[in-house]
PDB file of N, CA and C in Angstrom:
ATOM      1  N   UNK A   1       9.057 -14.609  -4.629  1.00  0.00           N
ATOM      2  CA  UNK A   1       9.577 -13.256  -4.743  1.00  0.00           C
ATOM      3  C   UNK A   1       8.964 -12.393  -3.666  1.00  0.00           C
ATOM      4  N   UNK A   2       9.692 -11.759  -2.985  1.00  0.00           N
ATOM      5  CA  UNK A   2       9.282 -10.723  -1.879  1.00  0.00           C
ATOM      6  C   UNK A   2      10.034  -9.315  -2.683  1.00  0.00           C
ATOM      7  N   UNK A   3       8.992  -8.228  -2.522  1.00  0.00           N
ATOM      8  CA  UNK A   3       9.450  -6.887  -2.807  1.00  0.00           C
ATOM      9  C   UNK A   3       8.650  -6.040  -1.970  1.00  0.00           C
ATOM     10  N   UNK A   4       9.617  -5.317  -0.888  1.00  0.00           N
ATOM     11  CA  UNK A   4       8.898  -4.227   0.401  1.00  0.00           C
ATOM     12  C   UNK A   4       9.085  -2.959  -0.599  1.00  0.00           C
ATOM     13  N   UNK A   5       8.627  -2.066  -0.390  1.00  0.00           N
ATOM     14  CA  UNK A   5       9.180  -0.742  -0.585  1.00  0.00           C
ATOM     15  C   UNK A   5       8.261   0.162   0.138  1.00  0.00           C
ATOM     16  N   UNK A   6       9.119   1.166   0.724  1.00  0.00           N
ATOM     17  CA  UNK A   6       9.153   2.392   2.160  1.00  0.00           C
ATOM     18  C   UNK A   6       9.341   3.615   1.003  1.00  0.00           C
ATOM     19  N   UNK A   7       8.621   4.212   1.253  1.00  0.00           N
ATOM     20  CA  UNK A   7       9.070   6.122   1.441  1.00  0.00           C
ATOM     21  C   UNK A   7       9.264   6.309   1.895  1.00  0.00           C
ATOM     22  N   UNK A   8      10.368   6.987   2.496  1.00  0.00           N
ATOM     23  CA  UNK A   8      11.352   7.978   3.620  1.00  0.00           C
ATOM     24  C   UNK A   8      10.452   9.026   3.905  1.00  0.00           C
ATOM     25  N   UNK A   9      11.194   9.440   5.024  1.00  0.00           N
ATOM     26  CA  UNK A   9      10.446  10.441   5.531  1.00  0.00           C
ATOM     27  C   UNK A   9      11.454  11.825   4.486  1.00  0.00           C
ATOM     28  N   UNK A  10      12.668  11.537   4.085  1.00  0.00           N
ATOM     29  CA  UNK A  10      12.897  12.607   2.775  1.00  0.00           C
ATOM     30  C   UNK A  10      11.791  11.975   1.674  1.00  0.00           C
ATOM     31  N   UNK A  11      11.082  12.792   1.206  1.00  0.00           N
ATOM     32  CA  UNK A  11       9.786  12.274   0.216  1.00  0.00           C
ATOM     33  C   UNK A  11       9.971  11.855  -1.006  1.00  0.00           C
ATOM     34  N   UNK A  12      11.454  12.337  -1.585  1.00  0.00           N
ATOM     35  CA  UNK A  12      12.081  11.937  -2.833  1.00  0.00           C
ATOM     36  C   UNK A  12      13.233  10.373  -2.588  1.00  0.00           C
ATOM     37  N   UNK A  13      13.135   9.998  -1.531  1.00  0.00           N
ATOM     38  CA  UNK A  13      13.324   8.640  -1.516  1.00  0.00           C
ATOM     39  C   UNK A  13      12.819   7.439  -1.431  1.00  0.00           C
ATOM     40  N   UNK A  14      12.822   6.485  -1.911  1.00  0.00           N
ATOM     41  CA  UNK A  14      12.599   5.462  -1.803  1.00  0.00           C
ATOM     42  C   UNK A  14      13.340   3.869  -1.674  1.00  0.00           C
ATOM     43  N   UNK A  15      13.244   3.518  -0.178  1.00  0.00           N
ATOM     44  CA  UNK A  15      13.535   2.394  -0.054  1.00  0.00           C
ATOM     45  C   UNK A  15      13.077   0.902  -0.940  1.00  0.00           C
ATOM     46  N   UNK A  16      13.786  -0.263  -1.500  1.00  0.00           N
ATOM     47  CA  UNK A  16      13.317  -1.328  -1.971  1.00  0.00           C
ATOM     48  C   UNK A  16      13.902  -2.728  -1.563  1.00  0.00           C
ATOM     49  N   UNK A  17      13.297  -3.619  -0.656  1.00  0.00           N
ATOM     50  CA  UNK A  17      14.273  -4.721  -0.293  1.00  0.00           C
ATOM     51  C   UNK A  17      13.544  -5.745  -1.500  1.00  0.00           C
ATOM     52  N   UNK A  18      14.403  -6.479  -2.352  1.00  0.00           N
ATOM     53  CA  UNK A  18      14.527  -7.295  -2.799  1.00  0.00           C
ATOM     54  C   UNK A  18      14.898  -8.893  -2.435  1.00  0.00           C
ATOM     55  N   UNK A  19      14.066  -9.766  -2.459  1.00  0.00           N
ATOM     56  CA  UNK A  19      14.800 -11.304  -2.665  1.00  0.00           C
ATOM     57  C   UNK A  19      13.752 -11.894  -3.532  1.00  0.00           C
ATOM     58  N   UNK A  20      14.701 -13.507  -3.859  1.00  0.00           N
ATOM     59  CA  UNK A  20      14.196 -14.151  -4.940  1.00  0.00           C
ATOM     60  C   UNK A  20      14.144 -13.940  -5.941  1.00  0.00           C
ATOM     61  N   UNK A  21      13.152 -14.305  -7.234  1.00  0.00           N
ATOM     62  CA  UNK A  21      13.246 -13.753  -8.616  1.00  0.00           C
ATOM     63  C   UNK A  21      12.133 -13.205  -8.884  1.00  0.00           C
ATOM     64  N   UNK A  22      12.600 -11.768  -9.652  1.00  0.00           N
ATOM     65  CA  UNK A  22      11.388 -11.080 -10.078  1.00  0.00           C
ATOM     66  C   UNK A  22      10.683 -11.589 -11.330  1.00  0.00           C
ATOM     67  N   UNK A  23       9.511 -11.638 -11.046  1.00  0.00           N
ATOM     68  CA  UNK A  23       8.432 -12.010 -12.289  1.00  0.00           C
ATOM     69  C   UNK A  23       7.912 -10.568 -13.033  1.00  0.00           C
ATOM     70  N   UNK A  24       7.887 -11.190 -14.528  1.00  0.00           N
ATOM     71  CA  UNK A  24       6.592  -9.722 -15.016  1.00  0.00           C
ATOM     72  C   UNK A  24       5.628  -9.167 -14.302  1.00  0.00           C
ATOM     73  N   UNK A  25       4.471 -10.020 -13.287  1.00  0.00           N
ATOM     74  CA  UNK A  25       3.481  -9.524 -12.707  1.00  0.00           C
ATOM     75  C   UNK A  25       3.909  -8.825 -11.445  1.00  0.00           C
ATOM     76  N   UNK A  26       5.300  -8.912 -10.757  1.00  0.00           N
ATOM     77  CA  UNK A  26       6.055  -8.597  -9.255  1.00  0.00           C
ATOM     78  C   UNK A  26       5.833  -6.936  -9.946  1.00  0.00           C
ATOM     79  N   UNK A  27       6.110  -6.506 -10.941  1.00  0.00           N
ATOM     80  CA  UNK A  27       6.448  -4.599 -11.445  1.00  0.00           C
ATOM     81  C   UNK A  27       5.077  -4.469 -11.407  1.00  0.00           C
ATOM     82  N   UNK A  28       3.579  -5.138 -11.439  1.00  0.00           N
ATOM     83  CA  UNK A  28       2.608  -4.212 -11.301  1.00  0.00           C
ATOM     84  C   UNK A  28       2.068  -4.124 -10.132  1.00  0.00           C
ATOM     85  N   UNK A  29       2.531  -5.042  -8.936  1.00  0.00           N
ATOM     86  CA  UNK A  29       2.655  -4.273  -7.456  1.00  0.00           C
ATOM     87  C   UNK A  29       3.274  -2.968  -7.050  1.00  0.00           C
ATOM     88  N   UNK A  30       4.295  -2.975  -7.749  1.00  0.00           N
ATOM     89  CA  UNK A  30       5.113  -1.556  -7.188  1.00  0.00           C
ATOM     90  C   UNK A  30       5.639  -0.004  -7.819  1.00  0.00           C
ATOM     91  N   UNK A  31       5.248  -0.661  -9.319  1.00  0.00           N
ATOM     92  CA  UNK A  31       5.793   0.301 -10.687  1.00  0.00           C
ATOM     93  C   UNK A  31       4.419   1.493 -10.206  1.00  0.00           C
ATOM     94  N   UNK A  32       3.319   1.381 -10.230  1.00  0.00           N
ATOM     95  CA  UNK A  32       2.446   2.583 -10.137  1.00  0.00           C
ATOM     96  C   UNK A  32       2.733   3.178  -9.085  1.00  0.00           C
ATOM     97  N   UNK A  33       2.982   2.906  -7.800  1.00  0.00           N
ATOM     98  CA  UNK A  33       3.395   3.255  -6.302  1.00  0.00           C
ATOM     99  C   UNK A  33       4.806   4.190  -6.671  1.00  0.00           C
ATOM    100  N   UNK A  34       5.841   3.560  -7.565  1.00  0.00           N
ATOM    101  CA  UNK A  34       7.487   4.734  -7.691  1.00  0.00           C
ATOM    102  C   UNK A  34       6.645   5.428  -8.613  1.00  0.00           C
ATOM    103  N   UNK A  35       5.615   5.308  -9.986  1.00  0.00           N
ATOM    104  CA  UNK A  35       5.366   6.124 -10.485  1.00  0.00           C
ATOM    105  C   UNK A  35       4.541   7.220  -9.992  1.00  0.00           C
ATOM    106  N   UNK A  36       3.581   7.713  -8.721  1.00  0.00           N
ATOM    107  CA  UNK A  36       2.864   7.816  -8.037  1.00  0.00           C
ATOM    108  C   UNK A  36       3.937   8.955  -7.881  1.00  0.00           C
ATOM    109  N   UNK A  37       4.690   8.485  -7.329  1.00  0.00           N
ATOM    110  CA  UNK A  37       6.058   9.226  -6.513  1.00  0.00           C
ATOM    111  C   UNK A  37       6.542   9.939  -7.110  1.00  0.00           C
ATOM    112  N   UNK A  38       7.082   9.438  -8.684  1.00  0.00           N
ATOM    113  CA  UNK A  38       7.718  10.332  -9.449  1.00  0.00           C
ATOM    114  C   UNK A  38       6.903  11.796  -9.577  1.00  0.00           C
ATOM    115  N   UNK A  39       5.139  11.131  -9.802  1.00  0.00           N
ATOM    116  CA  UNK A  39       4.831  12.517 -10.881  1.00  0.00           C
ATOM    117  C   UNK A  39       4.467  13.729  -9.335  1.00  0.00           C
ATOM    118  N   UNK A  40       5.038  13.174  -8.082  1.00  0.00           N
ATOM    119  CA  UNK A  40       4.618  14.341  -7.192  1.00  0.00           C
ATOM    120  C   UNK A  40       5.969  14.756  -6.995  1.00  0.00           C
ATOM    121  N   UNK A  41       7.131  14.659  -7.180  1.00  0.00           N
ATOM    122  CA  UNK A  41       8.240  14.317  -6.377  1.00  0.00           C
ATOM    123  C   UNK A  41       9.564  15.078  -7.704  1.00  0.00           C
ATOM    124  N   UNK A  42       9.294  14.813  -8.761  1.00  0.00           N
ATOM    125  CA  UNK A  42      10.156  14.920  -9.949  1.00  0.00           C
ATOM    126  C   UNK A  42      10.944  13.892  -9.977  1.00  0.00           C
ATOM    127  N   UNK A  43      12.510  14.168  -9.754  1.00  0.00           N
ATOM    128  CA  UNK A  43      13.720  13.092  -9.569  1.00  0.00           C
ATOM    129  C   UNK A  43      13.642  12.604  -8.496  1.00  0.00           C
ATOM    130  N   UNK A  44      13.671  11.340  -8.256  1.00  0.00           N
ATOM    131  CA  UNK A  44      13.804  10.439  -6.469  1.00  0.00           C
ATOM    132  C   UNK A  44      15.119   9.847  -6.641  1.00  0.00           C
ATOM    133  N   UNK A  45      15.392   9.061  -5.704  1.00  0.00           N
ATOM    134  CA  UNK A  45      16.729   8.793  -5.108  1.00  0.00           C
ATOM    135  C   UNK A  45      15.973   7.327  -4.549  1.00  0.00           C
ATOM    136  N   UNK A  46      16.905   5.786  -5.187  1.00  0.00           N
ATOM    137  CA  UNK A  46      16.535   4.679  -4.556  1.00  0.00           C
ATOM    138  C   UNK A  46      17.852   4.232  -3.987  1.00  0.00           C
ATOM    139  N   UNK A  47      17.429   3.350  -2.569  1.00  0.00           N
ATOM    140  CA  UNK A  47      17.801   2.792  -2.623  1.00  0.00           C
ATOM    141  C   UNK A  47      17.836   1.111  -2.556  1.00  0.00           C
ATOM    142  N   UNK A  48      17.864   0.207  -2.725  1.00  0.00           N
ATOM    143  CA  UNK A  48      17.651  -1.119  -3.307  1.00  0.00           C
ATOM    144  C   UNK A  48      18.335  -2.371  -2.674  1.00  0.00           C
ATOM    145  N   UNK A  49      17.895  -3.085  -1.796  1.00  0.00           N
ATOM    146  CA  UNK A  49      18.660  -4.030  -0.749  1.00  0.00           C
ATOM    147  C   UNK A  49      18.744  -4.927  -1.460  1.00  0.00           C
ATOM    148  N   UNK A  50      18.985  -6.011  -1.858  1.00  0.00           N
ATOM    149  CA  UNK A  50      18.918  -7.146  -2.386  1.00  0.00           C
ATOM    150  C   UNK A  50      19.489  -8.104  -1.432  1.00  0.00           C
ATOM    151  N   UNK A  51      18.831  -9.276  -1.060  1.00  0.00           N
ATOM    152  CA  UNK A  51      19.062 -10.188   0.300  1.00  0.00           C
ATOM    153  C   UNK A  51      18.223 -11.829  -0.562  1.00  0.00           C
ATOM    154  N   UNK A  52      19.357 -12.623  -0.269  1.00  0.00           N
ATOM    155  CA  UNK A  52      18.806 -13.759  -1.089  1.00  0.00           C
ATOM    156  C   UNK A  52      17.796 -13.492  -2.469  1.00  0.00           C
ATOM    157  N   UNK A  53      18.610 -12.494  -3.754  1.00  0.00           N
ATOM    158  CA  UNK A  53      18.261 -11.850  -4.794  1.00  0.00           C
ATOM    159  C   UNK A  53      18.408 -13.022  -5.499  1.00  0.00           C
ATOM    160  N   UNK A  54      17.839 -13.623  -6.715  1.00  0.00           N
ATOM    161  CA  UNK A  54      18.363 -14.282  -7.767  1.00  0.00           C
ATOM    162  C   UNK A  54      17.930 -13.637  -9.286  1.00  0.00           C
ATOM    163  N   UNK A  55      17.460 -12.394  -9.022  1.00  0.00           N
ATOM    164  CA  UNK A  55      17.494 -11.908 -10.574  1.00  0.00           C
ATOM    165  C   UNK A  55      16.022 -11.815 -11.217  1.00  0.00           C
ATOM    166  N   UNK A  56      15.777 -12.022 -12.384  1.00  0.00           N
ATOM    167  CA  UNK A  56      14.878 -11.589 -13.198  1.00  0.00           C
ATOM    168  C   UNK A  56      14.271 -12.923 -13.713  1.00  0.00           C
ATOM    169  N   UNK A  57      13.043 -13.094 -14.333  1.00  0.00           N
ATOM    170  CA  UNK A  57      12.878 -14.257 -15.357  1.00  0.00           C
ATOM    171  C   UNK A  57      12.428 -13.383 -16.299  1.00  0.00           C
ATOM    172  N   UNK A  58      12.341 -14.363 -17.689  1.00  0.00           N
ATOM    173  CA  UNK A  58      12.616 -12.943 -18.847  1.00  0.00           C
ATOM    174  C   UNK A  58      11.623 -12.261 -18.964  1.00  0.00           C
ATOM    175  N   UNK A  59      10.407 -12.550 -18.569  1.00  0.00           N
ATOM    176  CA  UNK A  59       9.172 -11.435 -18.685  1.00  0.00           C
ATOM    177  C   UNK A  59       9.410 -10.483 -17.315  1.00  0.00           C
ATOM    178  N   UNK A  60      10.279 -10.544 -16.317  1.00  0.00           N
ATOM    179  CA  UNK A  60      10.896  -9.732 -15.272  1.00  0.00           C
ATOM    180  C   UNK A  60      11.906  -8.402 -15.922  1.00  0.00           C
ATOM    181  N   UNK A  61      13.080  -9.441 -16.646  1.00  0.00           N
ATOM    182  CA  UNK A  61      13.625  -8.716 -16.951  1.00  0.00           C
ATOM    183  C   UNK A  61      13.016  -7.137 -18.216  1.00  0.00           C
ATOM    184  N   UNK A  62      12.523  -7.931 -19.055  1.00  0.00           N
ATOM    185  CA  UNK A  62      11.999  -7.242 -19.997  1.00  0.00           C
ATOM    186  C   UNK A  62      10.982  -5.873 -19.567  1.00  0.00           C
ATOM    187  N   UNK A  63      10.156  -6.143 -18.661  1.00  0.00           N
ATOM    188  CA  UNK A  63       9.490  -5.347 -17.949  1.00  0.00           C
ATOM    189  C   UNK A  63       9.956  -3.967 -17.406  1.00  0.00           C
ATOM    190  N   UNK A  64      11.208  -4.983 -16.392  1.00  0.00           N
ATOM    191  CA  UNK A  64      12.676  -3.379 -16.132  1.00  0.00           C
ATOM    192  C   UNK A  64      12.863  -2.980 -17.038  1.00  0.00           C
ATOM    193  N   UNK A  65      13.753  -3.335 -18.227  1.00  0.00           N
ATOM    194  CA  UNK A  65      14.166  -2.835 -19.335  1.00  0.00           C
ATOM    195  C   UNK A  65      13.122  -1.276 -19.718  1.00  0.00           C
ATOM    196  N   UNK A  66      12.018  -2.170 -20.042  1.00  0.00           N
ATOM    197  CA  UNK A  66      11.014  -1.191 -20.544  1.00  0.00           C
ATOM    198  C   UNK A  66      10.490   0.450 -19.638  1.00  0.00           C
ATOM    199  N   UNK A  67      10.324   0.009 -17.964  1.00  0.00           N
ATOM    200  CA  UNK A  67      10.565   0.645 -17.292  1.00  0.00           C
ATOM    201  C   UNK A  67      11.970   1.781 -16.727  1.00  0.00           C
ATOM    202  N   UNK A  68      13.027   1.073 -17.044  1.00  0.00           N
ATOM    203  CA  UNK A  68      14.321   2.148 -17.231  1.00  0.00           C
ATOM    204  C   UNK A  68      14.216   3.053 -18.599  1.00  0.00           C
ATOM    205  N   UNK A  69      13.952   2.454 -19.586  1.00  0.00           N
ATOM    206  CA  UNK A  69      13.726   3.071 -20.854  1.00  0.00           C
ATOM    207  C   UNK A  69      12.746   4.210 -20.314  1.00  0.00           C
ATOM    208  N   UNK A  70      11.259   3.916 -19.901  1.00  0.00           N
ATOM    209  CA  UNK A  70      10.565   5.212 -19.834  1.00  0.00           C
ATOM    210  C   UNK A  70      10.617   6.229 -18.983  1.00  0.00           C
ATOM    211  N   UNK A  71      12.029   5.987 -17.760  1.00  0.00           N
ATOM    212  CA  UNK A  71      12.356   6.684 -16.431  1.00  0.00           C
ATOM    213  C   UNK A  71      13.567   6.936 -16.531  1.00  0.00           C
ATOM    214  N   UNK A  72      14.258   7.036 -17.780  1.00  0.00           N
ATOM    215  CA  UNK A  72      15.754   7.454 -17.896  1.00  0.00           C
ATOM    216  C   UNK A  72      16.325   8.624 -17.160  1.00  0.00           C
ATOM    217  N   UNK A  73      15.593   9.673 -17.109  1.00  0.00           N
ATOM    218  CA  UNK A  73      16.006  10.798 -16.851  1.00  0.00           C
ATOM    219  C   UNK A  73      15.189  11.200 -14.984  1.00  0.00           C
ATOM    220  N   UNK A  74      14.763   9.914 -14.298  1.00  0.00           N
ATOM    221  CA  UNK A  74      13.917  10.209 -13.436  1.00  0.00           C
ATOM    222  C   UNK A  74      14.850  10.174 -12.395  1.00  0.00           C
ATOM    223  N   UNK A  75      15.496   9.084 -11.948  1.00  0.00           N
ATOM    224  CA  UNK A  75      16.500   8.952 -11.357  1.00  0.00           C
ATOM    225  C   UNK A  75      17.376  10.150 -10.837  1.00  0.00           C
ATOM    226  N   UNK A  76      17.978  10.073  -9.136  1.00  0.00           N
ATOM    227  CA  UNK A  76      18.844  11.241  -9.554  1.00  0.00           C
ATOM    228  C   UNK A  76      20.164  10.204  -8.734  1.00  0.00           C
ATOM    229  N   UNK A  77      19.787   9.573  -7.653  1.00  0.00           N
ATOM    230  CA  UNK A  77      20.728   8.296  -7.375  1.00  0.00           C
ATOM    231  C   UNK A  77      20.259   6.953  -7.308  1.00  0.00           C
ATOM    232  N   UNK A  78      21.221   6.205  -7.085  1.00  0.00           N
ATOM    233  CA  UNK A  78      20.354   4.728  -7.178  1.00  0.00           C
ATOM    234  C   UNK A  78      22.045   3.658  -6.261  1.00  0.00           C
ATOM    235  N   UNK A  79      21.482   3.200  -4.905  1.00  0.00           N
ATOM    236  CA  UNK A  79      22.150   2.831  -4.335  1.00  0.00           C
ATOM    237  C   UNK A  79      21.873   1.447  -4.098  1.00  0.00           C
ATOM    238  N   UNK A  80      22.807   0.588  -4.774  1.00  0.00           N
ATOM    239  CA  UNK A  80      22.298  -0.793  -4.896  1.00  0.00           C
ATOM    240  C   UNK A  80      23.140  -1.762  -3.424  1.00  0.00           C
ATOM    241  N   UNK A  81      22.558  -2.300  -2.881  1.00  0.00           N
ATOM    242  CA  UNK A  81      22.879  -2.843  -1.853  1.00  0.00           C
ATOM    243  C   UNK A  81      22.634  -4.668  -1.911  1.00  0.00           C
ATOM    244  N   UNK A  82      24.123  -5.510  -2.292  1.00  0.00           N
ATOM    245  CA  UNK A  82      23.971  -6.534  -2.142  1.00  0.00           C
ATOM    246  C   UNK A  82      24.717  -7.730  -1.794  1.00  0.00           C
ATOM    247  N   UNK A  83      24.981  -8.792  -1.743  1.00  0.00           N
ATOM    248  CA  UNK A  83      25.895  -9.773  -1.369  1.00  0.00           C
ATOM    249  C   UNK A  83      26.609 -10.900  -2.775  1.00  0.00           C
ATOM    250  N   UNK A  84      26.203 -10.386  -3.611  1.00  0.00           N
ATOM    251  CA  UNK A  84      26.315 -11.685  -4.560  1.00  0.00           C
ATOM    252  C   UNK A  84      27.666 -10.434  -5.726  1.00  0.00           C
ATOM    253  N   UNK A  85      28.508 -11.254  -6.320  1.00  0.00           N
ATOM    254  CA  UNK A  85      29.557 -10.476  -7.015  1.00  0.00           C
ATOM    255  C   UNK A  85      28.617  -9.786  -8.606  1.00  0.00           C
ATOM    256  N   UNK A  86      27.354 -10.500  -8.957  1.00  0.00           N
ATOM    257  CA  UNK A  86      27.145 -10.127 -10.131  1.00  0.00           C
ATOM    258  C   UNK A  86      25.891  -8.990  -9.804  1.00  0.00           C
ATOM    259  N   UNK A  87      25.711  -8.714  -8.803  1.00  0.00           N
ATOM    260  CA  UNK A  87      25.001  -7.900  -7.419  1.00  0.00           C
ATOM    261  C   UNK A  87      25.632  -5.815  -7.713  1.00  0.00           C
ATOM    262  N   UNK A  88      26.844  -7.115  -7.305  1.00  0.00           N
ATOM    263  CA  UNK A  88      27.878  -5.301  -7.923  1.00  0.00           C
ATOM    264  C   UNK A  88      28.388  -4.914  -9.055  1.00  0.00           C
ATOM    265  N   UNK A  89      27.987  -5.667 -10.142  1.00  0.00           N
ATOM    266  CA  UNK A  89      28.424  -5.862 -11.121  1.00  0.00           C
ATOM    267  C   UNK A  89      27.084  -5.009 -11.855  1.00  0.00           C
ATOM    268  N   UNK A  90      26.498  -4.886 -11.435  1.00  0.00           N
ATOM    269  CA  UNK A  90      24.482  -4.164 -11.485  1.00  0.00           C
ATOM    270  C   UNK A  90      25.124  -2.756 -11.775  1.00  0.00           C
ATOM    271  N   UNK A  91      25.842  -2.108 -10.369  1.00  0.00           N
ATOM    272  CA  UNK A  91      26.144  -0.856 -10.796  1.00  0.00           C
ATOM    273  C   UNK A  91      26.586  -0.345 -12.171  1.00  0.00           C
ATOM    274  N   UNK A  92      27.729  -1.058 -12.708  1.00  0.00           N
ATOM    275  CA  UNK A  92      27.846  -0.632 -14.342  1.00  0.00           C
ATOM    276  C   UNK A  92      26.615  -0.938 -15.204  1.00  0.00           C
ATOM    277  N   UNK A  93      26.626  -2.471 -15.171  1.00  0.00           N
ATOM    278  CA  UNK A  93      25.635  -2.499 -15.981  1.00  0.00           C
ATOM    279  C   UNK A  93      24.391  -1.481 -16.531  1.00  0.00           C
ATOM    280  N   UNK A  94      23.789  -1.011 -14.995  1.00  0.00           N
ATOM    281  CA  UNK A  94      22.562  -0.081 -14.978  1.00  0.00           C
ATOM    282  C   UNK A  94      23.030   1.633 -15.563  1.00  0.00           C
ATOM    283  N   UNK A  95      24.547   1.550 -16.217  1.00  0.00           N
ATOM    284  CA  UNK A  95      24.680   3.301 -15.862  1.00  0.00           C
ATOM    285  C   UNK A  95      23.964   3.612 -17.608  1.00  0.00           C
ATOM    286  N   UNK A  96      24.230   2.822 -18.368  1.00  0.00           N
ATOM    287  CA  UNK A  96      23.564   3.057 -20.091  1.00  0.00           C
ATOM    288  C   UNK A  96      22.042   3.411 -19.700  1.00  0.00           C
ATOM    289  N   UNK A  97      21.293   2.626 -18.654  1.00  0.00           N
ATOM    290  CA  UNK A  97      20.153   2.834 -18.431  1.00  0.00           C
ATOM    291  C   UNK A  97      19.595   4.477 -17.944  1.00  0.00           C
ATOM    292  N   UNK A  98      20.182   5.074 -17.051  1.00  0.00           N
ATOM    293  CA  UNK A  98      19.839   6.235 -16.299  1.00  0.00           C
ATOM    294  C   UNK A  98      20.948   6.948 -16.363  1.00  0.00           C
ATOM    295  N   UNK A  99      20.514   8.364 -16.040  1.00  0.00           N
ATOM    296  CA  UNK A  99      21.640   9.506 -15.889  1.00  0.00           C
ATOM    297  C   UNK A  99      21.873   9.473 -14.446  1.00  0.00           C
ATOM    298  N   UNK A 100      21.091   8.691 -13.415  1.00  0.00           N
ATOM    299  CA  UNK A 100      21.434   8.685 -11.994  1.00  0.00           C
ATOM    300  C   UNK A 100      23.004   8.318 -11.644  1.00  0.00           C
ATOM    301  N   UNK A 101      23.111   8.512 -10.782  1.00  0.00           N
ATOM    302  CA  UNK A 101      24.674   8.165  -9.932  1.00  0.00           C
ATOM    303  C   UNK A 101      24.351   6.884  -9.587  1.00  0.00           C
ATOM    304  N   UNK A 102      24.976   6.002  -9.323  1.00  0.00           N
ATOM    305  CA  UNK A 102      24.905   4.261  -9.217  1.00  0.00           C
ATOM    306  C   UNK A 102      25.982   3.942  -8.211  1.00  0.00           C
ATOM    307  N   UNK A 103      25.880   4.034  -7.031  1.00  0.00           N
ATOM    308  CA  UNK A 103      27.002   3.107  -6.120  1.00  0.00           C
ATOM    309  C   UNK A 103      26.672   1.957  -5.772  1.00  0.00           C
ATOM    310  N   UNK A 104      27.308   1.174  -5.309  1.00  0.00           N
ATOM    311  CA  UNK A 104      26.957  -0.368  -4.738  1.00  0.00           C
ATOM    312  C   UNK A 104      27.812  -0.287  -3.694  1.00  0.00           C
ATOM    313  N   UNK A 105      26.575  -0.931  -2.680  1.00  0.00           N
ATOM    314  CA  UNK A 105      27.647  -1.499  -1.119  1.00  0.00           C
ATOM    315  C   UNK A 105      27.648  -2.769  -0.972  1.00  0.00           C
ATOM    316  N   UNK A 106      28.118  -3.295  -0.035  1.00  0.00           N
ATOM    317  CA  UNK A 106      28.032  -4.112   0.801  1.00  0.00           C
ATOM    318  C   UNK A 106      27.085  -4.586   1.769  1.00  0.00           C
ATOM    319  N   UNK A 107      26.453  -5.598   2.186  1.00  0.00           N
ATOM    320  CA  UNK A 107      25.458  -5.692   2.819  1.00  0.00           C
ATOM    321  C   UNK A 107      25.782  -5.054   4.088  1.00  0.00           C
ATOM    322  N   UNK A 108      27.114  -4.690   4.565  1.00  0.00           N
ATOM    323  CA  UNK A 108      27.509  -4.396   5.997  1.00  0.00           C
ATOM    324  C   UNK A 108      27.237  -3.030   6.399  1.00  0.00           C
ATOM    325  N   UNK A 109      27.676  -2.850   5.024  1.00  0.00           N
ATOM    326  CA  UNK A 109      27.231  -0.966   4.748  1.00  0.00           C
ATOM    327  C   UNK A 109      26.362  -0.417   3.827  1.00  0.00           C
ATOM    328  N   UNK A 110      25.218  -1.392   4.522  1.00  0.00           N
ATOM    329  CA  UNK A 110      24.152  -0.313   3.953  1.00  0.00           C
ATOM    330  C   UNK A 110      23.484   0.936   4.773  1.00  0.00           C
ATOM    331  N   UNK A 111      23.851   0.819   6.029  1.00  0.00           N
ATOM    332  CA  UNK A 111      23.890   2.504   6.511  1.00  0.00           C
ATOM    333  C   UNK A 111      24.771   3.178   6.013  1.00  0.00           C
ATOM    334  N   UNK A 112      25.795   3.128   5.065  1.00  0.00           N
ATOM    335  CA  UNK A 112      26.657   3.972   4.578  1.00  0.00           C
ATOM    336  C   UNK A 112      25.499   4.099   3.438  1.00  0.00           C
ATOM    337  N   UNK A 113      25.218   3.385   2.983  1.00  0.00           N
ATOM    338  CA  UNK A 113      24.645   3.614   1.615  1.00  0.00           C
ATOM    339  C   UNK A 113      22.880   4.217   1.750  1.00  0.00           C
ATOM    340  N   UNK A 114      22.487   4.505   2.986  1.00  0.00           N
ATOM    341  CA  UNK A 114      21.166   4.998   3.294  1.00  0.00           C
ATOM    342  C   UNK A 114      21.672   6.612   3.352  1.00  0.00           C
ATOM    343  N   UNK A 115      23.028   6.614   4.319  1.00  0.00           N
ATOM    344  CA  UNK A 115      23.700   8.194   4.805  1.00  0.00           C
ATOM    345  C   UNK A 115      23.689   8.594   2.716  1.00  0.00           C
ATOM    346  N   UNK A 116      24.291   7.755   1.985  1.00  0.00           N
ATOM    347  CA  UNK A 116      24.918   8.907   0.665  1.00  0.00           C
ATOM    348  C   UNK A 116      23.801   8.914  -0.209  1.00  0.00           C
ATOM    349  N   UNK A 117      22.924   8.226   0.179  1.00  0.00           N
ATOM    350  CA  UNK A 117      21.573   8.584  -0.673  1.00  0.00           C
ATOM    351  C   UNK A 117      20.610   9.676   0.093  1.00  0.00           C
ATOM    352  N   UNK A 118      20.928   9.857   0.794  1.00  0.00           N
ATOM    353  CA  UNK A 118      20.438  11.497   1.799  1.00  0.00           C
ATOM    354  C   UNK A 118      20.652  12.360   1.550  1.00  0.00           C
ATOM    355  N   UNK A 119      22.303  12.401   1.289  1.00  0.00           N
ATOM    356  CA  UNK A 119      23.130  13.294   0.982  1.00  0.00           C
ATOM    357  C   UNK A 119      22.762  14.461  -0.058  1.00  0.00           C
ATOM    358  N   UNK A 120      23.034  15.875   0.134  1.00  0.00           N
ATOM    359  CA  UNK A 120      22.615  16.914  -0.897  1.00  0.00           C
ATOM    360  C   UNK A 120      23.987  16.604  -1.874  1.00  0.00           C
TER     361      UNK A 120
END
């Protein structure tokens, strides 16, 4: 599992490239770092590459879960960027989770999807 994540130079964003499968222990590399962010920042704006992604294992998944549950309202977009059909299929899935806006691109256009997560 590889997970980068960038702060923008807008301070309420945050970049995340994803591949491989996330483990339970992969969220305590990076969960204090977005939380860090949140409590200076209020609502942030992600966006989320996924590049040779395969998903969660269940102490992965469960972890997110728990983490969307306690950041429901933190979110203000969330721009998922990936190649696989169940990739874009994330965007619905994730909308019960957050009040954020949820688009999904294409790997081709993820400068489209860096420009609408900028966006006022």
């Amino acid at each position: 599992m590889t997970i980068t994540m960038e702060q923008k130079a807008v301070e309420n964003v945050i970049e995340i490239h994803l591949s491989g499968k996330i483990h339970r222990g992969d969220y305590e590399k990076y969960v204090p770092e977005i939380e860090r962010i949140l409590d200076q920042q209020g609502k942030i704006r992600v966006l989320v590459v996924m590049e040779d992604f395969h998903g969660w294992d269940t102490g992965g998944l469960w972890r997110d879960i728990k983490f969307d549950a306690k950041h429901y309202k933190d979110f203000e977009r969330i721009a998922l960027v990936g190649e696989k059909s169940w990739e874009k299929g994330m965007a619905t899935i994730c909308k019960p989770f957050t009040t954020a806006d949820i688009r999904y691109f294409s790997p081709n256009d993820v400068e489209e999807a860096r420009r609408w997560i900028l966006q006022p």
